[in-house]
C-alpha atoms as a PDB file:
ATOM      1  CA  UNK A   1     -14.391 -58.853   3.856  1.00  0.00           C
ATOM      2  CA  UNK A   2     -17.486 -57.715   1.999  1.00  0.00           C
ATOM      3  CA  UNK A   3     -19.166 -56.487   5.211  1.00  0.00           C
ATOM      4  CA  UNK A   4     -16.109 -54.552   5.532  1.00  0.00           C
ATOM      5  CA  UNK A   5     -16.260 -52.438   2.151  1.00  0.00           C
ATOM      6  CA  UNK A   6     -19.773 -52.171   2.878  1.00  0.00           C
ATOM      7  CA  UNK A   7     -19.821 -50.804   5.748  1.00  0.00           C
ATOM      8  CA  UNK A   8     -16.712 -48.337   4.525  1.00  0.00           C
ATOM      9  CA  UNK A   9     -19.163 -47.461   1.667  1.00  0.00           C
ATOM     10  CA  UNK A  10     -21.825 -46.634   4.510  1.00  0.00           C
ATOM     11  CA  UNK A  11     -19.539 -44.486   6.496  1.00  0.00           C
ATOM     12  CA  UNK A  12     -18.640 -42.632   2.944  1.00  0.00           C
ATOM     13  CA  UNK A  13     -21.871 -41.679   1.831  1.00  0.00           C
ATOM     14  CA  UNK A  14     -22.714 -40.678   5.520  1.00  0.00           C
ATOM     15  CA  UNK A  15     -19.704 -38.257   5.980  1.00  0.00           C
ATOM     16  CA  UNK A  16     -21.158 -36.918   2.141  1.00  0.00           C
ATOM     17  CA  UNK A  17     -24.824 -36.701   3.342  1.00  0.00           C
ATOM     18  CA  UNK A  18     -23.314 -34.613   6.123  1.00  0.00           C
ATOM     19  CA  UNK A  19     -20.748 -32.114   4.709  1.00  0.00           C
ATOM     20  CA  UNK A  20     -24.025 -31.857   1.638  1.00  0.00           C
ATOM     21  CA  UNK A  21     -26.484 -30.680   5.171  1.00  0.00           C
ATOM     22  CA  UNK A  22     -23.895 -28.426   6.668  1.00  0.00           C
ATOM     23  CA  UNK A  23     -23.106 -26.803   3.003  1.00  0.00           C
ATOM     24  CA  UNK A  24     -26.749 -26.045   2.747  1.00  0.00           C
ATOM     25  CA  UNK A  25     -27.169 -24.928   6.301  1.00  0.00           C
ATOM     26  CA  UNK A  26     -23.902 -22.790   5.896  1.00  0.00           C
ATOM     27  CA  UNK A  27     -25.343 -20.883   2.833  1.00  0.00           C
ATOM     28  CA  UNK A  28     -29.129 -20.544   3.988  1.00  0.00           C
ATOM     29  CA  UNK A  29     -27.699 -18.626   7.085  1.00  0.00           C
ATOM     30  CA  UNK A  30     -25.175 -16.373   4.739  1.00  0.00           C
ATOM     31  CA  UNK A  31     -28.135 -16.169   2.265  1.00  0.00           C
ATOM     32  CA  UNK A  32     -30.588 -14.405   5.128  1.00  0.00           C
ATOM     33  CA  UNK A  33     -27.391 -12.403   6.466  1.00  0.00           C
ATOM     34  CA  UNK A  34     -26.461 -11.013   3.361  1.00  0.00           C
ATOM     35  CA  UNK A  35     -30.412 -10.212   2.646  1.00  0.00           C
ATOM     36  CA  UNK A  36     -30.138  -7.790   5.421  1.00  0.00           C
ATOM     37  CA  UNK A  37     -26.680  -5.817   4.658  1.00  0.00           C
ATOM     38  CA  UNK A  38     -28.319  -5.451   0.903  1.00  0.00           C
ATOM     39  CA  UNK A  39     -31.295  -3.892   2.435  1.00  0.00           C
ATOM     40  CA  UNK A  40     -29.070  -1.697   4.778  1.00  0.00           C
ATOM     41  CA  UNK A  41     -26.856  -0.789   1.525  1.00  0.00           C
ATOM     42  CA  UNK A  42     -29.642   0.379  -0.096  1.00  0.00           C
ATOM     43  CA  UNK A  43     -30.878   2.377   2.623  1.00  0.00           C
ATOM     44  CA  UNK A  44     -27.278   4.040   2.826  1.00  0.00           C
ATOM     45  CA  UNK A  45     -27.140   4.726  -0.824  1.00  0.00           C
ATOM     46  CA  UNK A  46     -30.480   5.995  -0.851  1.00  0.00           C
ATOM     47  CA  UNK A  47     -29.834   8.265   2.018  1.00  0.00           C
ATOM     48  CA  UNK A  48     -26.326   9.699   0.556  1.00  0.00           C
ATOM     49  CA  UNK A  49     -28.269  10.402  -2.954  1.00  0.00           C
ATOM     50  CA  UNK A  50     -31.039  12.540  -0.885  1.00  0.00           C
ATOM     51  CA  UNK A  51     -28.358  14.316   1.348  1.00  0.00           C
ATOM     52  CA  UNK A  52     -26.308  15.206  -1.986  1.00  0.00           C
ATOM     53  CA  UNK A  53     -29.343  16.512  -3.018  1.00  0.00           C
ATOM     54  CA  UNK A  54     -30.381  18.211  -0.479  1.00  0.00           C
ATOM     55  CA  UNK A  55     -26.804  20.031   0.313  1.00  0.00           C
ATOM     56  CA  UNK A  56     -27.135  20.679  -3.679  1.00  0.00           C
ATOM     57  CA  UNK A  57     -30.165  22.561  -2.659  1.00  0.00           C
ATOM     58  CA  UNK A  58     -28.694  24.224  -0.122  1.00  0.00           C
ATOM     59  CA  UNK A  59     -26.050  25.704  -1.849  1.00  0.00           C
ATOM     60  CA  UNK A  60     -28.813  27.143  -4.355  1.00  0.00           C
ATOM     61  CA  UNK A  61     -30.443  28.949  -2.236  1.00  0.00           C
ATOM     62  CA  UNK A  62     -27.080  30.753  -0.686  1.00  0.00           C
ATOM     63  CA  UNK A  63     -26.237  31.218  -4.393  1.00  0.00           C
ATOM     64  CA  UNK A  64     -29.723  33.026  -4.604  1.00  0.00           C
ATOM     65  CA  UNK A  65     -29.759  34.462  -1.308  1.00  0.00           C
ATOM     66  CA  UNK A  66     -26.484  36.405  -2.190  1.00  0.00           C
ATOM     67  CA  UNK A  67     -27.399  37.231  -5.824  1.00  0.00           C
ATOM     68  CA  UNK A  68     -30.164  39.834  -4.170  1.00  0.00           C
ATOM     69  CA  UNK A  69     -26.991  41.554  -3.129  1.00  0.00           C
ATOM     70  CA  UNK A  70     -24.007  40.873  -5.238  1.00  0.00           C
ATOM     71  CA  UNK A  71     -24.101  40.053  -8.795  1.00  0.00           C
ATOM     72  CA  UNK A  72     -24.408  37.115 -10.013  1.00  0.00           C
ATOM     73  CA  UNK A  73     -20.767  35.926 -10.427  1.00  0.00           C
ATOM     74  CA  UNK A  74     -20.097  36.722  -7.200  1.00  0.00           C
ATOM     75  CA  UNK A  75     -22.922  35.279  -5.601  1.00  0.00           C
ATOM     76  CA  UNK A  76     -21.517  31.950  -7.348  1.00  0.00           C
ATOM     77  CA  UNK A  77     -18.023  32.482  -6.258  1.00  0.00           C
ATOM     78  CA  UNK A  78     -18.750  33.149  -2.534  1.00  0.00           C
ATOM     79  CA  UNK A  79     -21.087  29.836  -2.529  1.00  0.00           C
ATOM     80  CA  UNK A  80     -17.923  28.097  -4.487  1.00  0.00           C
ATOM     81  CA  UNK A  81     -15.689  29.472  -1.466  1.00  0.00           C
ATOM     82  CA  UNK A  82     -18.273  28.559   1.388  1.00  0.00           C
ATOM     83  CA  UNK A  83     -18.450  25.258  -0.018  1.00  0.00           C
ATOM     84  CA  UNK A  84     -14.707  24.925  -0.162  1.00  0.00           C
ATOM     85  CA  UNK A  85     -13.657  25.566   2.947  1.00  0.00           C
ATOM     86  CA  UNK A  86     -16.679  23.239   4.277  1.00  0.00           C
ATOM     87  CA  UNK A  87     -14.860  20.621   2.130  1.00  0.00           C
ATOM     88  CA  UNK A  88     -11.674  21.484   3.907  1.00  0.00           C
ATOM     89  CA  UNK A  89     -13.092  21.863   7.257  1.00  0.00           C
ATOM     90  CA  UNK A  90     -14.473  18.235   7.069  1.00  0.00           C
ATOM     91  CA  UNK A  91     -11.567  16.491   5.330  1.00  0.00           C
ATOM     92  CA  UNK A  92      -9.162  17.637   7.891  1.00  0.00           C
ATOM     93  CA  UNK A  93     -11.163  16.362  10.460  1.00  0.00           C
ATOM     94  CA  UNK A  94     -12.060  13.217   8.675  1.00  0.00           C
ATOM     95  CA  UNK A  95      -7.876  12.548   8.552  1.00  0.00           C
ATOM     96  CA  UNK A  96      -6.328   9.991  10.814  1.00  0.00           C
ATOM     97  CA  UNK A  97      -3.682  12.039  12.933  1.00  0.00           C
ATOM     98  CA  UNK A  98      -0.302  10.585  11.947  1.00  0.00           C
ATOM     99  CA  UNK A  99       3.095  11.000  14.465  1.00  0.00           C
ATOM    100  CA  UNK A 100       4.684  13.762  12.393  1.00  0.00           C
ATOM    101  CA  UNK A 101       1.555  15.691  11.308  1.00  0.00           C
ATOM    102  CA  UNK A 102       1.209  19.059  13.764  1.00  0.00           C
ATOM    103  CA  UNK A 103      -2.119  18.136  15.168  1.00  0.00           C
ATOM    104  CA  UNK A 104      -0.339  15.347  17.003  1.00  0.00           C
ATOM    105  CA  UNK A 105       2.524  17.296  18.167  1.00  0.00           C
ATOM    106  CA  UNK A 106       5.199  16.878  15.298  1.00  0.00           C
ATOM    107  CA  UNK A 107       6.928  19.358  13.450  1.00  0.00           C
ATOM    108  CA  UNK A 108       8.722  17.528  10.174  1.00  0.00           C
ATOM    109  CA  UNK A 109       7.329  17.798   7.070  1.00  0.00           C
ATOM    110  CA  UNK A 110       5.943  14.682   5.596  1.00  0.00           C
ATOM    111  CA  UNK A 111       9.136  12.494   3.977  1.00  0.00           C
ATOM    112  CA  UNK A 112      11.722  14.627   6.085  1.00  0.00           C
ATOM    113  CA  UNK A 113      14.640  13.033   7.554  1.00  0.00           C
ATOM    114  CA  UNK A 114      14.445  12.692  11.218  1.00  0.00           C
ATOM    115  CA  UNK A 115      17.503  15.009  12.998  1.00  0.00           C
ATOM    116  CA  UNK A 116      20.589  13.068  14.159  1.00  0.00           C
ATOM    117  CA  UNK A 117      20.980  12.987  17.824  1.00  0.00           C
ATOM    118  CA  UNK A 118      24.159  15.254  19.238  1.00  0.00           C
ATOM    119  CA  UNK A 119      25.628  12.375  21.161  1.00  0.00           C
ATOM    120  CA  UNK A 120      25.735   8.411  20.152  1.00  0.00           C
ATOM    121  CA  UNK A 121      23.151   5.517  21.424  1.00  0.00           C
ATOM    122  CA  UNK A 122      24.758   4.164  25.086  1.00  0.00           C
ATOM    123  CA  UNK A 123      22.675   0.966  24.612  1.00  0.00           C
ATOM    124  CA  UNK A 124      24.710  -2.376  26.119  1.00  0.00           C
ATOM    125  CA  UNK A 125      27.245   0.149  27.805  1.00  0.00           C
ATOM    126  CA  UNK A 126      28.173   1.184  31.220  1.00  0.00           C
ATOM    127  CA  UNK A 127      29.244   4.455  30.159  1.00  0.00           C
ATOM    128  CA  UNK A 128      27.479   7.871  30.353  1.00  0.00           C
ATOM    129  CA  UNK A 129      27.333   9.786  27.157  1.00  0.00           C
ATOM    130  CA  UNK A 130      30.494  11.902  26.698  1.00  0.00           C
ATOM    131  CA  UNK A 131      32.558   9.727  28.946  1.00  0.00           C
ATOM    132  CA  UNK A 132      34.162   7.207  26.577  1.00  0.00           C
ATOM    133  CA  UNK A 133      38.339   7.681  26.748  1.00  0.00           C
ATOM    134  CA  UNK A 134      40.117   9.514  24.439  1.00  0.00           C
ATOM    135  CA  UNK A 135      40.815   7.597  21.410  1.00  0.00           C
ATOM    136  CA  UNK A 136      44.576   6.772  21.621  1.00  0.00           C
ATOM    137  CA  UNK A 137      45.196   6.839  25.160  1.00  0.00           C
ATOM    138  CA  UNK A 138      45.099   5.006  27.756  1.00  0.00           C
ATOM    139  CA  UNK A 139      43.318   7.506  30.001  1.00  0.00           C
ATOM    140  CA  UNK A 140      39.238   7.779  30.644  1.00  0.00           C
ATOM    141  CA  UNK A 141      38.059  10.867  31.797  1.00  0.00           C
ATOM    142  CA  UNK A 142      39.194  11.921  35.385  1.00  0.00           C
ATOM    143  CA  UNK A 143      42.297   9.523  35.125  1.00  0.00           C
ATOM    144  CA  UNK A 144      44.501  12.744  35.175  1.00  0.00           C
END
């Protein structure tokens, strides 16, 4: 009996020594993963900051470019329109397209109701559309 509870003990604190190995395993390989996508992260971030700054730049010099000509206010608002429609121009191609939008074909307007067919669903019937009898009669179409 005592061999018994020792040897349950044994198989116990072997079943803990190996969940404790694969825990450690488990996070030293998420630890070195996770090292990596922070380093990528910080590449990305870095890289977005310098291309805000440089498209900040850019706009600048248009601003400047077109103050030689226009006056200043208008320099500014042409840049402010340039930089609109580039705003535009990339959102709408950024967008998903959706079944009723008119880049994929539709023609409702978003939340519109969808139009009701002109004849009823024939689904489980052996009857064309426009063929059921007359209500009230006894007669189907071409009985007379």
């Amino acid at each position: 009996m005592q061999r018994l509870e020792h040897m349950q003990h044994l198989d116990k604190h072997l079943v803990d020594e190996l969940a404790h190995v694969a825990r450690e395993s488990v996070r030293a390989e998420l630890r070195e993963q996770t090292r990596g996508q922070r380093r990528k992260a910080a590449l990305y971030a870095g890289s977005g900051a310098a291309a805000l700054y440089a498209g900040a730049a850019v706009a600048l010099a248009v601003g400047l470019a077109l103050d030689l000509v226009l006056p200043g206010w208008a320099a500014a608002l042409v840049t402010a329109v340039i930089l609109a429609a580039v705003a535009f121009a990339l959102r709408t191609a950024a967008r998903p397209d959706t079944p009723g939008s008119p880049a994929a074909g539709g023609t409702r307007a978003a939340g519109s109701v969808p139009p009701v067919p002109s004849t009823p669903p024939t689904v489980g019937t052996d009857r064309a559309p426009g063929t059921d009898p007359v209500p009230g009669t006894d007669r189907g179409p071409g009985n007379g």
